[in-house]
PDB file of N, CA and C in Angstrom:
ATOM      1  N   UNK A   1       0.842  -1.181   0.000  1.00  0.00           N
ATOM      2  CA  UNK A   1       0.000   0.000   0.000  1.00  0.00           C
ATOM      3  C   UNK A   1       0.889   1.246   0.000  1.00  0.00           C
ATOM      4  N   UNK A   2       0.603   2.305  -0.772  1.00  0.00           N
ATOM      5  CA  UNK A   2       1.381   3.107  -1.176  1.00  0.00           C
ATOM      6  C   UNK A   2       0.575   4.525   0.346  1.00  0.00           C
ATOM      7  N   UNK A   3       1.812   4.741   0.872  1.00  0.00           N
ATOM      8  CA  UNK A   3       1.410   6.109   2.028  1.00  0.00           C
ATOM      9  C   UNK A   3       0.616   6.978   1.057  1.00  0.00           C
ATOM     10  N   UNK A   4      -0.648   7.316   2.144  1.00  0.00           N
ATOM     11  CA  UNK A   4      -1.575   8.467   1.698  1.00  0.00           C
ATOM     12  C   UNK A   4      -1.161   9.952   1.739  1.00  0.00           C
ATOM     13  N   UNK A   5      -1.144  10.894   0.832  1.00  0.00           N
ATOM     14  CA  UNK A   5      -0.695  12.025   1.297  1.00  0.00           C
ATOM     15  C   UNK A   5      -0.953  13.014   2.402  1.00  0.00           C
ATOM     16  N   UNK A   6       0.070  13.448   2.511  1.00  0.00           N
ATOM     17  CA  UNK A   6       0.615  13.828   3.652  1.00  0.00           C
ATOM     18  C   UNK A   6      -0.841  14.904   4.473  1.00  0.00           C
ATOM     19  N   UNK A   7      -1.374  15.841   3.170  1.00  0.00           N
ATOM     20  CA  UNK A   7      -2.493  16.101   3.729  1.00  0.00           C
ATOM     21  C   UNK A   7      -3.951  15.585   4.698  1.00  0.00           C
ATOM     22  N   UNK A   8      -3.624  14.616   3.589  1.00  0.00           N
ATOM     23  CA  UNK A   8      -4.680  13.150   4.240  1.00  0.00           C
ATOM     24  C   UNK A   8      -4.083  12.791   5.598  1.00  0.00           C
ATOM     25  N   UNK A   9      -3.046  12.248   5.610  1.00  0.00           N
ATOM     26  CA  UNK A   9      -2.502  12.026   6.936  1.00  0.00           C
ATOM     27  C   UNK A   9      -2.765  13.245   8.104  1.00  0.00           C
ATOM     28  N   UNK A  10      -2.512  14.337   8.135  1.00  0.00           N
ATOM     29  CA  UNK A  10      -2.625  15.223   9.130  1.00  0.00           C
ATOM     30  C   UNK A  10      -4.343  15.296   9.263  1.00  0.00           C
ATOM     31  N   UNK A  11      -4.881  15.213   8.383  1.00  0.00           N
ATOM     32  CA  UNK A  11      -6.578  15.043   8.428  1.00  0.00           C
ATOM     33  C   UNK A  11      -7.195  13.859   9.633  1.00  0.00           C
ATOM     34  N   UNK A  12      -6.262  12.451   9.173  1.00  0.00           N
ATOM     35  CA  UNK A  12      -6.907  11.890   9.909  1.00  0.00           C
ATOM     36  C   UNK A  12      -6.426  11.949  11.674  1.00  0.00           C
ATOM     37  N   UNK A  13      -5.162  11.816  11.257  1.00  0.00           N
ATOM     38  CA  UNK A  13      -4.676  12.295  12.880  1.00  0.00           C
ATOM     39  C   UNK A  13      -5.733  13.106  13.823  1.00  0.00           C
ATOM     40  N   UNK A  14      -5.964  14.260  13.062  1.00  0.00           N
ATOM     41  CA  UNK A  14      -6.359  15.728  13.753  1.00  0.00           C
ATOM     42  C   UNK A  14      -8.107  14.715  14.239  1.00  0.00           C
ATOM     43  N   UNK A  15      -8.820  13.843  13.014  1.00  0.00           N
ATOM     44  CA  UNK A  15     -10.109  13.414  13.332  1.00  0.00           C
ATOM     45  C   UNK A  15      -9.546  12.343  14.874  1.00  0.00           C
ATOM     46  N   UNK A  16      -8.593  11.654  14.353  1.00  0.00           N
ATOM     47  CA  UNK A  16      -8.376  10.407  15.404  1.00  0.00           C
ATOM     48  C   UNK A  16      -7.847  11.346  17.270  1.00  0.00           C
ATOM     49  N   UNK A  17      -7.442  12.016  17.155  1.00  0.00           N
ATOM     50  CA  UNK A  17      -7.226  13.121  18.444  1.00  0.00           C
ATOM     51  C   UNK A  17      -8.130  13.844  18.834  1.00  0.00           C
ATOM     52  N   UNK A  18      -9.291  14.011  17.984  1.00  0.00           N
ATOM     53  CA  UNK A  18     -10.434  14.388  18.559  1.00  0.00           C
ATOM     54  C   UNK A  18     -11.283  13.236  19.190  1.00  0.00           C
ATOM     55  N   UNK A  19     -10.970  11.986  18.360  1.00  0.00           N
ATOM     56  CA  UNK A  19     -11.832  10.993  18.986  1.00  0.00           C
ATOM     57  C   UNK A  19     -11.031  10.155  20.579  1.00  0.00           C
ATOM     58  N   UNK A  20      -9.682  10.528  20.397  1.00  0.00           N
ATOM     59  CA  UNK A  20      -9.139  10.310  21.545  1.00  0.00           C
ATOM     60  C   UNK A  20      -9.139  11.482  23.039  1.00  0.00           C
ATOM     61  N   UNK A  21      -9.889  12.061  22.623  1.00  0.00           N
ATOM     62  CA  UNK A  21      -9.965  13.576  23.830  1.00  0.00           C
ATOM     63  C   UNK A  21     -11.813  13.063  24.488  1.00  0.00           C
ATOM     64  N   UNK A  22     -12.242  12.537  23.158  1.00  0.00           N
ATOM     65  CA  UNK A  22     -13.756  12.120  23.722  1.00  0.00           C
ATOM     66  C   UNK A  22     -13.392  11.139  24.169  1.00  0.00           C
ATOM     67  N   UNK A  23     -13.174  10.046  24.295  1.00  0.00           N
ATOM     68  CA  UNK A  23     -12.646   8.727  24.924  1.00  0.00           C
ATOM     69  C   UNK A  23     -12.201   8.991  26.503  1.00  0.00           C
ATOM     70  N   UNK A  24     -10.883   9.909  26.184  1.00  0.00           N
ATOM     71  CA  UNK A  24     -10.560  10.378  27.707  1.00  0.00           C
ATOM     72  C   UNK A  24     -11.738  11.088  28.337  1.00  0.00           C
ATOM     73  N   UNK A  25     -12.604  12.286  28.212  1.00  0.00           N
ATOM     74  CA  UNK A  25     -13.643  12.197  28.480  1.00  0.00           C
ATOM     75  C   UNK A  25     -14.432  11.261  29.456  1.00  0.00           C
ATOM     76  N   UNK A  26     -14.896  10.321  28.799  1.00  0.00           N
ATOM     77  CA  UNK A  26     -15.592   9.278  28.555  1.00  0.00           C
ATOM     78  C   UNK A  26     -15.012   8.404  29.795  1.00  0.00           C
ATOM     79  N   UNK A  27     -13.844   7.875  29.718  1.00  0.00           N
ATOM     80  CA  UNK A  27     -13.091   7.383  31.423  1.00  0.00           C
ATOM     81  C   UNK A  27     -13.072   7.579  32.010  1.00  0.00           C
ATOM     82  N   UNK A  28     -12.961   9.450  31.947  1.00  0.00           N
ATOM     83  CA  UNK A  28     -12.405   9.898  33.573  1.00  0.00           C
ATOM     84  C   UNK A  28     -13.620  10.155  33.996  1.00  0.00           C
ATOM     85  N   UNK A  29     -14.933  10.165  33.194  1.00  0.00           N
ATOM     86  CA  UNK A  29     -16.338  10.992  33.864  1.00  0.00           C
ATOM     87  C   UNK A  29     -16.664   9.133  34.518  1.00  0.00           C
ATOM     88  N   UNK A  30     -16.463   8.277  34.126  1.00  0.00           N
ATOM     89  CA  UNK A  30     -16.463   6.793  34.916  1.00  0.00           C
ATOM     90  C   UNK A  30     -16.045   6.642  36.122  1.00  0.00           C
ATOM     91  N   UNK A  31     -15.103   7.576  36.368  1.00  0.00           N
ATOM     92  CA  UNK A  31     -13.949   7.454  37.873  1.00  0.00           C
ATOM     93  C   UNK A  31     -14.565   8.488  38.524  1.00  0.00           C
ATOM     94  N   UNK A  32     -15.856   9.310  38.411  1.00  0.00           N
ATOM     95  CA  UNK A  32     -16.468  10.030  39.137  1.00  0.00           C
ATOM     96  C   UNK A  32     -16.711   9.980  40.501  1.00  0.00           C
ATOM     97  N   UNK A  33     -16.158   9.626  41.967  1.00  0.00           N
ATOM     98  CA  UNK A  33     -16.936   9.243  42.948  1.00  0.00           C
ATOM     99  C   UNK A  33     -18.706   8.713  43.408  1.00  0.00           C
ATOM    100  N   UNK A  34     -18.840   9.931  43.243  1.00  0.00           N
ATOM    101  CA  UNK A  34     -20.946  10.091  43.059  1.00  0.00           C
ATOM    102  C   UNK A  34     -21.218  10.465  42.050  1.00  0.00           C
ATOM    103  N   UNK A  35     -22.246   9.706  42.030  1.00  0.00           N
ATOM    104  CA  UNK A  35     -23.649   9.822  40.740  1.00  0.00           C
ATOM    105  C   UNK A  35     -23.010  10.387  39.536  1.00  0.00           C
ATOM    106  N   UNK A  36     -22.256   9.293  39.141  1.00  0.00           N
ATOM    107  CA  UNK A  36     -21.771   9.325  37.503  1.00  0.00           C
ATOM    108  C   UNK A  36     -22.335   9.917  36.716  1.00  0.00           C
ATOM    109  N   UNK A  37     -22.399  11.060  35.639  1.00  0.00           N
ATOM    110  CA  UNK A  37     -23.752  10.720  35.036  1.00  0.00           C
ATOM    111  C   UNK A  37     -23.233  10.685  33.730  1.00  0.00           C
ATOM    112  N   UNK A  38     -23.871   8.892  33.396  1.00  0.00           N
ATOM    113  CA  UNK A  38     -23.617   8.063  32.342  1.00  0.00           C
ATOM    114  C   UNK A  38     -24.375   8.583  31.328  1.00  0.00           C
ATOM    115  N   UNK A  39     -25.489   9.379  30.768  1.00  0.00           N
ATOM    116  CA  UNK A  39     -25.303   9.933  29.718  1.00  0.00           C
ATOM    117  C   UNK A  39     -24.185  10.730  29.436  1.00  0.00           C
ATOM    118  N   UNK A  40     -23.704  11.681  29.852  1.00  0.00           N
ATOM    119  CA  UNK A  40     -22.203  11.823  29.376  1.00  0.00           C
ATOM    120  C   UNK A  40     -21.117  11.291  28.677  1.00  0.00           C
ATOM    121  N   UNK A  41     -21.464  10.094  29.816  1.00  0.00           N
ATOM    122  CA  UNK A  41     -20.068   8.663  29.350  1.00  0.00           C
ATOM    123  C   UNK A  41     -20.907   8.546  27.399  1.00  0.00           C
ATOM    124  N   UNK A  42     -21.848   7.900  27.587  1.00  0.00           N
ATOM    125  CA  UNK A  42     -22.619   7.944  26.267  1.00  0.00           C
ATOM    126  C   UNK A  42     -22.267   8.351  25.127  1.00  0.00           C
ATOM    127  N   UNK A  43     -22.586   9.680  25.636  1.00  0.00           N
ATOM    128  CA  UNK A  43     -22.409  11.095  24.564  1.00  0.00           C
ATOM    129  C   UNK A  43     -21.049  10.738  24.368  1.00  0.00           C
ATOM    130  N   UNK A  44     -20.058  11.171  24.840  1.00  0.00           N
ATOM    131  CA  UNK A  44     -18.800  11.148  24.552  1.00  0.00           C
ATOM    132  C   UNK A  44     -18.355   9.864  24.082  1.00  0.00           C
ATOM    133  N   UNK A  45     -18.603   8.681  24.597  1.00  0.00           N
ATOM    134  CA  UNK A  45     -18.378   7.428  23.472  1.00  0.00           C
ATOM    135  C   UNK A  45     -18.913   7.414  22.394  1.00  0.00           C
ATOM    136  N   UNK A  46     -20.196   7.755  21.999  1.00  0.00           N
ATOM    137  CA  UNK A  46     -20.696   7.988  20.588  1.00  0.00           C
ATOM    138  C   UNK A  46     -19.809   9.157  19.627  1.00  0.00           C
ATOM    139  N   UNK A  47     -19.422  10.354  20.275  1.00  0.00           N
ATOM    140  CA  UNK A  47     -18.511  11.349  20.030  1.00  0.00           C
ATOM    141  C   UNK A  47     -17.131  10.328  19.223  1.00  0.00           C
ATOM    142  N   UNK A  48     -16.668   9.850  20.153  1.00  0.00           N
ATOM    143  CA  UNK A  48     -15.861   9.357  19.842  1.00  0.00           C
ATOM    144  C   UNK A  48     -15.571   7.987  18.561  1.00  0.00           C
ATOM    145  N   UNK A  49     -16.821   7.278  18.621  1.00  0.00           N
ATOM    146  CA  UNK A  49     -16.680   6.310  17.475  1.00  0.00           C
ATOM    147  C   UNK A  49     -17.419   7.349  16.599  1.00  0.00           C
ATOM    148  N   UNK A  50     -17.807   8.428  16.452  1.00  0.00           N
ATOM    149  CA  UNK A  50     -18.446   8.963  15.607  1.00  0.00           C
ATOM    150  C   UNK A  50     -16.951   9.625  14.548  1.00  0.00           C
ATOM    151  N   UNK A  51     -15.742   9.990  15.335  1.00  0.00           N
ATOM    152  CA  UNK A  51     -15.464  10.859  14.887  1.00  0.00           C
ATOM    153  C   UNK A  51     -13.696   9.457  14.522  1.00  0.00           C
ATOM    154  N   UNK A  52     -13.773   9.048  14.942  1.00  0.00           N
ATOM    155  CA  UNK A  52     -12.585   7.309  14.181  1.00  0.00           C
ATOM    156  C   UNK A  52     -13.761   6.864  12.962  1.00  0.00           C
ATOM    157  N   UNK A  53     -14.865   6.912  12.909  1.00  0.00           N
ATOM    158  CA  UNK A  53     -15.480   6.985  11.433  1.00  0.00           C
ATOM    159  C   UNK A  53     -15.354   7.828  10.471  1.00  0.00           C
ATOM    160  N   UNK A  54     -14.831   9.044  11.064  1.00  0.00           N
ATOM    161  CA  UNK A  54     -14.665  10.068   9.593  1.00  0.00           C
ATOM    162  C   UNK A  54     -13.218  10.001   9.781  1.00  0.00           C
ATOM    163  N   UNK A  55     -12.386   9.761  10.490  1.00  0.00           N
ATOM    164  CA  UNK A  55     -11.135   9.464   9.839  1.00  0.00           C
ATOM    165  C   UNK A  55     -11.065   8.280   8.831  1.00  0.00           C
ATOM    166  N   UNK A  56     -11.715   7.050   9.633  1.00  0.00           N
ATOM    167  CA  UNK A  56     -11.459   5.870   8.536  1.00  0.00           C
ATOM    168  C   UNK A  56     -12.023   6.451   7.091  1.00  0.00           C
ATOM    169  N   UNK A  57     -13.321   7.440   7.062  1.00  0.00           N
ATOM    170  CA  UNK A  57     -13.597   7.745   5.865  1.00  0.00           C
ATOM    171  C   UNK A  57     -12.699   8.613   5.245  1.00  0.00           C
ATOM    172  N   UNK A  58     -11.697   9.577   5.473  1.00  0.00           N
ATOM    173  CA  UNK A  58     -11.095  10.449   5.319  1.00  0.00           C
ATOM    174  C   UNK A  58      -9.907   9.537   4.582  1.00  0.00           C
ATOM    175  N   UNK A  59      -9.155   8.355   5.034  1.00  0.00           N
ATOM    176  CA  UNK A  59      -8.650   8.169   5.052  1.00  0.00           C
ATOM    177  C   UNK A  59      -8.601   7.415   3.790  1.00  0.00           C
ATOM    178  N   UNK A  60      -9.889   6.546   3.146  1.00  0.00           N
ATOM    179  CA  UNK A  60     -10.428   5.868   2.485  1.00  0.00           C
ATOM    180  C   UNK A  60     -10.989   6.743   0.994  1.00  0.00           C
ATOM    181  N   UNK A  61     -10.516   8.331   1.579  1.00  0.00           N
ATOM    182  CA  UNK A  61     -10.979   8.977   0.390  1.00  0.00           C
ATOM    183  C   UNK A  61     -12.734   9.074   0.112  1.00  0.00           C
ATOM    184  N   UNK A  62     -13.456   8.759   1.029  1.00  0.00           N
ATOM    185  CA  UNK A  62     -14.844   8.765   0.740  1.00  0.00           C
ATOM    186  C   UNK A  62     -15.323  10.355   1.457  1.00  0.00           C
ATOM    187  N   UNK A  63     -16.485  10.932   0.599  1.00  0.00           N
ATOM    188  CA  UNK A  63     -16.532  12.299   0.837  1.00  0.00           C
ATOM    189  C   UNK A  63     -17.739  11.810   2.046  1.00  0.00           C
ATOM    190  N   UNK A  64     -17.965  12.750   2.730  1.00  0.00           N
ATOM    191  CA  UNK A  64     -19.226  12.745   3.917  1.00  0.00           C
ATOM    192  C   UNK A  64     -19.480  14.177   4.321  1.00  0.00           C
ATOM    193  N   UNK A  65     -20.667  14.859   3.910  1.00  0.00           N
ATOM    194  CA  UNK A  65     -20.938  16.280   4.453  1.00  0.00           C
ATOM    195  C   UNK A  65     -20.256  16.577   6.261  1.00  0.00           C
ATOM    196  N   UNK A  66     -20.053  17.722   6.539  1.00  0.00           N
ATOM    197  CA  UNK A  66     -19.251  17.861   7.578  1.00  0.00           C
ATOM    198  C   UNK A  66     -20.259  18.677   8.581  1.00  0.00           C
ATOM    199  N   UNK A  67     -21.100  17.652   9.229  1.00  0.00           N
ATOM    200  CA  UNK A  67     -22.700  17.961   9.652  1.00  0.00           C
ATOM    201  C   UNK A  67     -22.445  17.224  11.156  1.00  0.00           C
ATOM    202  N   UNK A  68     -23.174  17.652  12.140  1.00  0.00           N
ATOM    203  CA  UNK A  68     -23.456  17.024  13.388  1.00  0.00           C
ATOM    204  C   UNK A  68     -23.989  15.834  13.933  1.00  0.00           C
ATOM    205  N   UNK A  69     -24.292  15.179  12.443  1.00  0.00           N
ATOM    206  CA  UNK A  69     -25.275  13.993  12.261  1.00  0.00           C
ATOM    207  C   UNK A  69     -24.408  12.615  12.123  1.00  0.00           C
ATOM    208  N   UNK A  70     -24.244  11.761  12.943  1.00  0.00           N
ATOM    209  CA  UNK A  70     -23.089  10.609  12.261  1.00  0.00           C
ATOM    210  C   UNK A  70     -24.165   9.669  11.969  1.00  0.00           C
ATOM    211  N   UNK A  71     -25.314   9.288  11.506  1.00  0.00           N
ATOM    212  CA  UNK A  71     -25.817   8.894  10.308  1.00  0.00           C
ATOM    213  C   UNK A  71     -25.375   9.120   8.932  1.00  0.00           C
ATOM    214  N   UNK A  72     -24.853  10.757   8.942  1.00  0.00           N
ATOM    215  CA  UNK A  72     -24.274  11.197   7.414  1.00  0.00           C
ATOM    216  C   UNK A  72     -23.185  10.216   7.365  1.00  0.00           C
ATOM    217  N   UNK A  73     -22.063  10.583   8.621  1.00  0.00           N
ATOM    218  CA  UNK A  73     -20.977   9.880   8.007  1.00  0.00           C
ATOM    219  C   UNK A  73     -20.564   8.117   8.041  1.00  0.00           C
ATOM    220  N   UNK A  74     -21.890   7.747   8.400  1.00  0.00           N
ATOM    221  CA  UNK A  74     -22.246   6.471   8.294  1.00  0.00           C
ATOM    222  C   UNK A  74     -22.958   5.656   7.333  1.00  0.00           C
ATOM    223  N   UNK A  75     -23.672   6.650   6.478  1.00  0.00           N
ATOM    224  CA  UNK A  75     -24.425   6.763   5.706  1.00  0.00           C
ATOM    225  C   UNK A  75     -23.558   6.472   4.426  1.00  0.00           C
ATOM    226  N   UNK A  76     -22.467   7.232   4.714  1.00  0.00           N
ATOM    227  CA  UNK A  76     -21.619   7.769   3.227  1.00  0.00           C
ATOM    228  C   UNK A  76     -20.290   6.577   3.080  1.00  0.00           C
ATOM    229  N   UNK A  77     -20.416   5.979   4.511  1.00  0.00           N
ATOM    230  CA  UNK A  77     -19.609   4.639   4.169  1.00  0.00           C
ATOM    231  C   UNK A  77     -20.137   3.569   3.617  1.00  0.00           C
ATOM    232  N   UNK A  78     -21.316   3.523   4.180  1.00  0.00           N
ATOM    233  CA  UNK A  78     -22.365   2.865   3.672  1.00  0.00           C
ATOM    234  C   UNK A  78     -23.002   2.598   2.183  1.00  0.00           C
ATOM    235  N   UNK A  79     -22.777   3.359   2.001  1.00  0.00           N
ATOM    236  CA  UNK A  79     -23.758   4.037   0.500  1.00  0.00           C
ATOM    237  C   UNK A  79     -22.107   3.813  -0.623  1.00  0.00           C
ATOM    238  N   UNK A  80     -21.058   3.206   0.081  1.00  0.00           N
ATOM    239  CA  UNK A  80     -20.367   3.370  -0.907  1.00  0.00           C
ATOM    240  C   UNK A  80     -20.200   1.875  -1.654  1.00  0.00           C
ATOM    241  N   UNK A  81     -20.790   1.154  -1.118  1.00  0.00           N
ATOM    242  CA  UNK A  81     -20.782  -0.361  -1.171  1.00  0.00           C
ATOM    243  C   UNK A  81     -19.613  -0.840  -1.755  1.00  0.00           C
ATOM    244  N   UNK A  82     -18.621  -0.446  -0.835  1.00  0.00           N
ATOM    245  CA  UNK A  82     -16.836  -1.427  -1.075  1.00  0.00           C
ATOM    246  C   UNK A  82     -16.673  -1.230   0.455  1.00  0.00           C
ATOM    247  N   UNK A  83     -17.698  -1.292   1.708  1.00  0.00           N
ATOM    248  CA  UNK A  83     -17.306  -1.785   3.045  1.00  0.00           C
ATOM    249  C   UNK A  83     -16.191  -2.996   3.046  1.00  0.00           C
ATOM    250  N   UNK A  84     -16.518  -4.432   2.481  1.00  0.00           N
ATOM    251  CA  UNK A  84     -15.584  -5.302   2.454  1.00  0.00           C
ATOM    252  C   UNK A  84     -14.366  -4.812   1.869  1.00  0.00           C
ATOM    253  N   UNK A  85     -13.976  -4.233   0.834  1.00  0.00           N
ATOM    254  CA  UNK A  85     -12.807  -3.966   0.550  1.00  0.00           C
ATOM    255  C   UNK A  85     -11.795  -2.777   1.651  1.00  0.00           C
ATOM    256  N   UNK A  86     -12.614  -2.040   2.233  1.00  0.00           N
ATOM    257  CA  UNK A  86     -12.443  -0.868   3.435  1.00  0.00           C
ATOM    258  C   UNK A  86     -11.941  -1.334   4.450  1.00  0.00           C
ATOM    259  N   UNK A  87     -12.569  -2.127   5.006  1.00  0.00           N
ATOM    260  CA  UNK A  87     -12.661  -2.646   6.375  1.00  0.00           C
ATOM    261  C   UNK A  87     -11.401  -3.086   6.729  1.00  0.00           C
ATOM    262  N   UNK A  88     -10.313  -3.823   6.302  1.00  0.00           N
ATOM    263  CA  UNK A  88      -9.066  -3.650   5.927  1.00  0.00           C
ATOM    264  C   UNK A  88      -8.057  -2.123   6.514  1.00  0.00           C
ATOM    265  N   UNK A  89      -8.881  -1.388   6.117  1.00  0.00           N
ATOM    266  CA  UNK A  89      -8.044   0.007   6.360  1.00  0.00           C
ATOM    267  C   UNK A  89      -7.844   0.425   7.739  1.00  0.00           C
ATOM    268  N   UNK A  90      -9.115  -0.333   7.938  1.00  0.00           N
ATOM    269  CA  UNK A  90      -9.482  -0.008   9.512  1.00  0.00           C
ATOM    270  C   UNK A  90      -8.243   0.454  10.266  1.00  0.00           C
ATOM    271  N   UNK A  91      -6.945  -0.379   9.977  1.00  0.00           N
ATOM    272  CA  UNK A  91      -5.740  -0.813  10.812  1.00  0.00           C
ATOM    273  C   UNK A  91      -4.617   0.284  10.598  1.00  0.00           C
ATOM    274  N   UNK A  92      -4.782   0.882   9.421  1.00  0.00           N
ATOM    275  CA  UNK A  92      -4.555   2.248   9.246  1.00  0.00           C
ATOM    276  C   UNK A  92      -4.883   2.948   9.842  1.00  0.00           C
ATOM    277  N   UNK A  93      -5.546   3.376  10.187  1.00  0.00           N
ATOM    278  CA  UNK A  93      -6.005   4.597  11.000  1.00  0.00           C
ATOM    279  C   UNK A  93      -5.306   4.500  12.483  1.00  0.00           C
ATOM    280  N   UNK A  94      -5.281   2.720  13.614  1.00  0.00           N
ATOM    281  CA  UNK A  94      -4.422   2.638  14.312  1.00  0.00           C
ATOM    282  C   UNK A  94      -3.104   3.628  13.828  1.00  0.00           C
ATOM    283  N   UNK A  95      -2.504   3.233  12.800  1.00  0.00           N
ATOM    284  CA  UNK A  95      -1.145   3.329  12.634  1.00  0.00           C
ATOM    285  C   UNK A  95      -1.011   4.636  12.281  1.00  0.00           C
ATOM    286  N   UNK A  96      -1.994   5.433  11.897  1.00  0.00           N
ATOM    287  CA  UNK A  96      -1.240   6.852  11.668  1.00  0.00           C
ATOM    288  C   UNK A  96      -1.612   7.530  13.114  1.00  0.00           C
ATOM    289  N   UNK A  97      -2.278   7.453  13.568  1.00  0.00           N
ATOM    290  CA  UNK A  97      -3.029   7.673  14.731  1.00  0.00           C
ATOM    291  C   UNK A  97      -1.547   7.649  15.585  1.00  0.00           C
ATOM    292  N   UNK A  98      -0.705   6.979  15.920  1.00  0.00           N
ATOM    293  CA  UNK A  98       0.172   6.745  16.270  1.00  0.00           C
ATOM    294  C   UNK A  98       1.869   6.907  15.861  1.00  0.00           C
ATOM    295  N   UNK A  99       1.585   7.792  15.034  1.00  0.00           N
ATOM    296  CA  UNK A  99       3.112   8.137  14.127  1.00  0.00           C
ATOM    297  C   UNK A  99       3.656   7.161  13.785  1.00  0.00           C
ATOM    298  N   UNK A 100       2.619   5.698  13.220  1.00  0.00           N
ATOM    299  CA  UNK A 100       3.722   4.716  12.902  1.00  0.00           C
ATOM    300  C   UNK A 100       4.347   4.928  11.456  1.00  0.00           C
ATOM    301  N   UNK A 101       4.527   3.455  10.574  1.00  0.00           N
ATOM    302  CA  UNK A 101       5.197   3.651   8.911  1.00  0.00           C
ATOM    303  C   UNK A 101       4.931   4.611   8.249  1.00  0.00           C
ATOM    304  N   UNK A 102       3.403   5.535   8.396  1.00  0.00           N
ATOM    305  CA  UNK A 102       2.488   5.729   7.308  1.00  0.00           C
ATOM    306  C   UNK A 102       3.345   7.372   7.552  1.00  0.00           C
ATOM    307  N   UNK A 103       3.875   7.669   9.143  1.00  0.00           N
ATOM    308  CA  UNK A 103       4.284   9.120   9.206  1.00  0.00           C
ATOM    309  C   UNK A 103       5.424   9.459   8.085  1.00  0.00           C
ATOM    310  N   UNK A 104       5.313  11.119   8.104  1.00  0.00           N
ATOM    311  CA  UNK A 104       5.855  11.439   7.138  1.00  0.00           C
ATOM    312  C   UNK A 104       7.346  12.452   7.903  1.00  0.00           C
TER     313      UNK A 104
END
């Protein structure tokens, strides 16, 4: 697989660090002493796989309006019908996410 450009790369990073700030979020409101409140945890886990979906899409080159709705950008993975060939990439997104091979 030939590295995605470099633009692309800083794209998905910037999506995958947003989805890692909701995540942290998402833990530390768990370690709350009293009365957790687990819609939060929720919100921010949905936040978070909402927003490692528009990197994997970003990453995959698939367009998705840039809307509040992650139906859209679920929609637009969806609607592209090469999921099986995608799904694969998934492991990408680990790896740039992480300054691995793919960094520039």
């Amino acid at each position: 697989m030939t590295a995605p450009p470099d633009e692309i790369v800083a794209k998905v990073r910037e999506w995958a660090a947003h989805a890692d700030d909701d995540l942290r979020v998402a833990e530390h409101t768990l370690t709350l002493p009293d009365e957790c409140p687990y819609r939060l945890v929720a919100y921010h886990a949905q936040q978070c796989a909402e927003k490692y979906l528009k990197a994997f899409l970003v990453l995959r080159g698939i367009d998705f309006p840039f809307t509040a709705q992650h139906r859209t950008a679920a929609g637009a993975l969806l609607r592209t019908r090469r999921l099986g060939r995608h799904n694969q990439g998934c492991r990408g997104i680990d790896t740039l996410r992480h300054n691995g091979p793919l960094s520039g």
